[in-house]
Protein backbone atom coordinates (compact mmCIF):
# COMPACT_ATOMS: atom_id res chain seq x y z
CA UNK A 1 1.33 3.77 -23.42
CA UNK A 2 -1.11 2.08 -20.90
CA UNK A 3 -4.13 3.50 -20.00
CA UNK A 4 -5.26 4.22 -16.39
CA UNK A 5 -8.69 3.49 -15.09
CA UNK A 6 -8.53 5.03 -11.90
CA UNK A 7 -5.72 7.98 -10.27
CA UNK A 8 -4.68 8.22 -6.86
CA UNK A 9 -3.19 11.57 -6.41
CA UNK A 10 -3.26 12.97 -2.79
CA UNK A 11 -2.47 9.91 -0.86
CA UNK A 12 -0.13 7.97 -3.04
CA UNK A 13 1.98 11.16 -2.59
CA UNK A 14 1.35 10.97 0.57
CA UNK A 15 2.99 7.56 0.55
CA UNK A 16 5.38 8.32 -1.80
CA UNK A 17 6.82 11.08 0.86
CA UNK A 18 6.65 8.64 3.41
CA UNK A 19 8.76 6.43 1.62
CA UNK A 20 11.48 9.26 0.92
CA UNK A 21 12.22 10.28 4.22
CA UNK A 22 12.04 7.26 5.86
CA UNK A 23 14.81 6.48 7.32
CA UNK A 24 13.62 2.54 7.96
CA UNK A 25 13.28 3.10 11.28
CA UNK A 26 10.11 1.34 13.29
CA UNK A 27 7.78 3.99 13.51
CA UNK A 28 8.43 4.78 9.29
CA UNK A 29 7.35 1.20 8.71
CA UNK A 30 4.40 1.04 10.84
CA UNK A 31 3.18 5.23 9.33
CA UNK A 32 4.34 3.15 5.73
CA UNK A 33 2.21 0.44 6.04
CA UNK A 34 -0.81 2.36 7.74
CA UNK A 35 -0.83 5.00 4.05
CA UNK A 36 -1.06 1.44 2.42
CA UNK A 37 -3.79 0.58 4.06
CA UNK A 38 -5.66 3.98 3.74
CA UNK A 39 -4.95 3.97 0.42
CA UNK A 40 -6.36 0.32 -0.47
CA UNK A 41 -9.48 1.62 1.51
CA UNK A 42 -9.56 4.64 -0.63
CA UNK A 43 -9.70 2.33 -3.87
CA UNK A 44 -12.70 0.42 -3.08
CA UNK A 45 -14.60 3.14 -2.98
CA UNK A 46 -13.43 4.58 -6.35
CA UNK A 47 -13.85 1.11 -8.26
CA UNK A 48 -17.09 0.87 -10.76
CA UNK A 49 -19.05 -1.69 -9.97
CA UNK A 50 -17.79 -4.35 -12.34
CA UNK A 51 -14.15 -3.63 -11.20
CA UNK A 52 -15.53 -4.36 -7.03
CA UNK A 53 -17.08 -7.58 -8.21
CA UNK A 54 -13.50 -8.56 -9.38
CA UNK A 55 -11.29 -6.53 -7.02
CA UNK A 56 -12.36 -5.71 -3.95
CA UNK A 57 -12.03 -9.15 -1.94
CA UNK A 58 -8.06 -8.41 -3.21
CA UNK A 59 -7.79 -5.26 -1.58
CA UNK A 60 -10.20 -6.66 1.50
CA UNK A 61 -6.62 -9.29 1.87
CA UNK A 62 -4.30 -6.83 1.26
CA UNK A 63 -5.77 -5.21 4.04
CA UNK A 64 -6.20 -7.92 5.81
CA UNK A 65 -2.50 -9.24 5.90
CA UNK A 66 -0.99 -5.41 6.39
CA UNK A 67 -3.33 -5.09 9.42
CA UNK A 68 -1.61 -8.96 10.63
CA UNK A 69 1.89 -8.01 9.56
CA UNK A 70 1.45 -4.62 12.02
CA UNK A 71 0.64 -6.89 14.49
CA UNK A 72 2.80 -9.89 14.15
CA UNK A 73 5.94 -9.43 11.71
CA UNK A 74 6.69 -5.42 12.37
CA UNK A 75 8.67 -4.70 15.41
CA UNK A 76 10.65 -2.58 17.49
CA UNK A 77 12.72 -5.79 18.23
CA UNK A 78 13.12 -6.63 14.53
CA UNK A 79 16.52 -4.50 12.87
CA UNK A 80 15.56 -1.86 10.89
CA UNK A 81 16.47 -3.63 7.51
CA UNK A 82 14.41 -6.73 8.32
CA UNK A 83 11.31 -4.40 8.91
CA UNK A 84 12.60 -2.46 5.65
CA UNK A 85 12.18 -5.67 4.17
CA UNK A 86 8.59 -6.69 5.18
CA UNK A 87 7.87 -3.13 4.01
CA UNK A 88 9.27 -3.55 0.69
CA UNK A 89 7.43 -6.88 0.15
CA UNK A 90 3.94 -5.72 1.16
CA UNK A 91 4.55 -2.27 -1.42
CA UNK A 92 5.47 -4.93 -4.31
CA UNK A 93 2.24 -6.57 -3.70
CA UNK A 94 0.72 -3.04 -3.64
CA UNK A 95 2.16 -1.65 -6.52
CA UNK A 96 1.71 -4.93 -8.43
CA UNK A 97 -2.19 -5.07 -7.37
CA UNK A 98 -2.57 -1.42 -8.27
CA UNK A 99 -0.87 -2.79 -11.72
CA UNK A 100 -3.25 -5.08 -12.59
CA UNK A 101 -6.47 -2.69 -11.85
CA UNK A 102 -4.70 -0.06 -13.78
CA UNK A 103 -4.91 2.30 -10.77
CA UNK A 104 -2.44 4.99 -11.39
CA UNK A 105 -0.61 6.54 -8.27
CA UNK A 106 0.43 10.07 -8.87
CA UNK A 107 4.43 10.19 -7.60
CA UNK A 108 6.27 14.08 -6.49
């Protein structure tokens, strides 16, 4: 079984819900993508100091390219599964980078 160095309960729920009832529409993809964000923020300041000096400039571009794809790729003009779709690709990258830190996110 893997062992987690860090847990993320209240806002990766938070997410989680998100996720659930979204129904892909703009607005869901935008409040998606915000959580993400919070969430990243939340994580560098909950890393030990050996896991910022490795991690933290990967959550700093995470960040980073959410905060451009709200601005640039998400749109009201875009269908809802295209913007599903930019979703779905930044959470992989979350979920994966979470992976690798062995940052647990608490689920419903």
């Amino acid at each position: 079984m893997k062992k987690w160095n860090y847990e993320v309960k209240g806002l990766s729920i938070q997410l989680r819900e998100l996720i659930n009832e979204s129904n892909s529409d703009y607005s869901d993809c935008v409040k998606i993508l915000e959580k993400t964000v919070e969430i990243c923020e939340y994580i560098k300041t909950i890393l030990s100091e050996k896991d910022k000096d490795i991690w933290e400039d990967s959550f700093d571009d995470m960040i980073e390219n959410i905060k451009e794809c709200l601005n640039y790729e998400i749109s009201e003009d875009n269908d809802e599964e295209e913007n599903q779709s930019i979703v779905n690709y930044y959470l992989g990258d979350f979920y994966d980078l979470c992976d690798a830190v062995n940052i647990w996110l608490a689920t419903i």
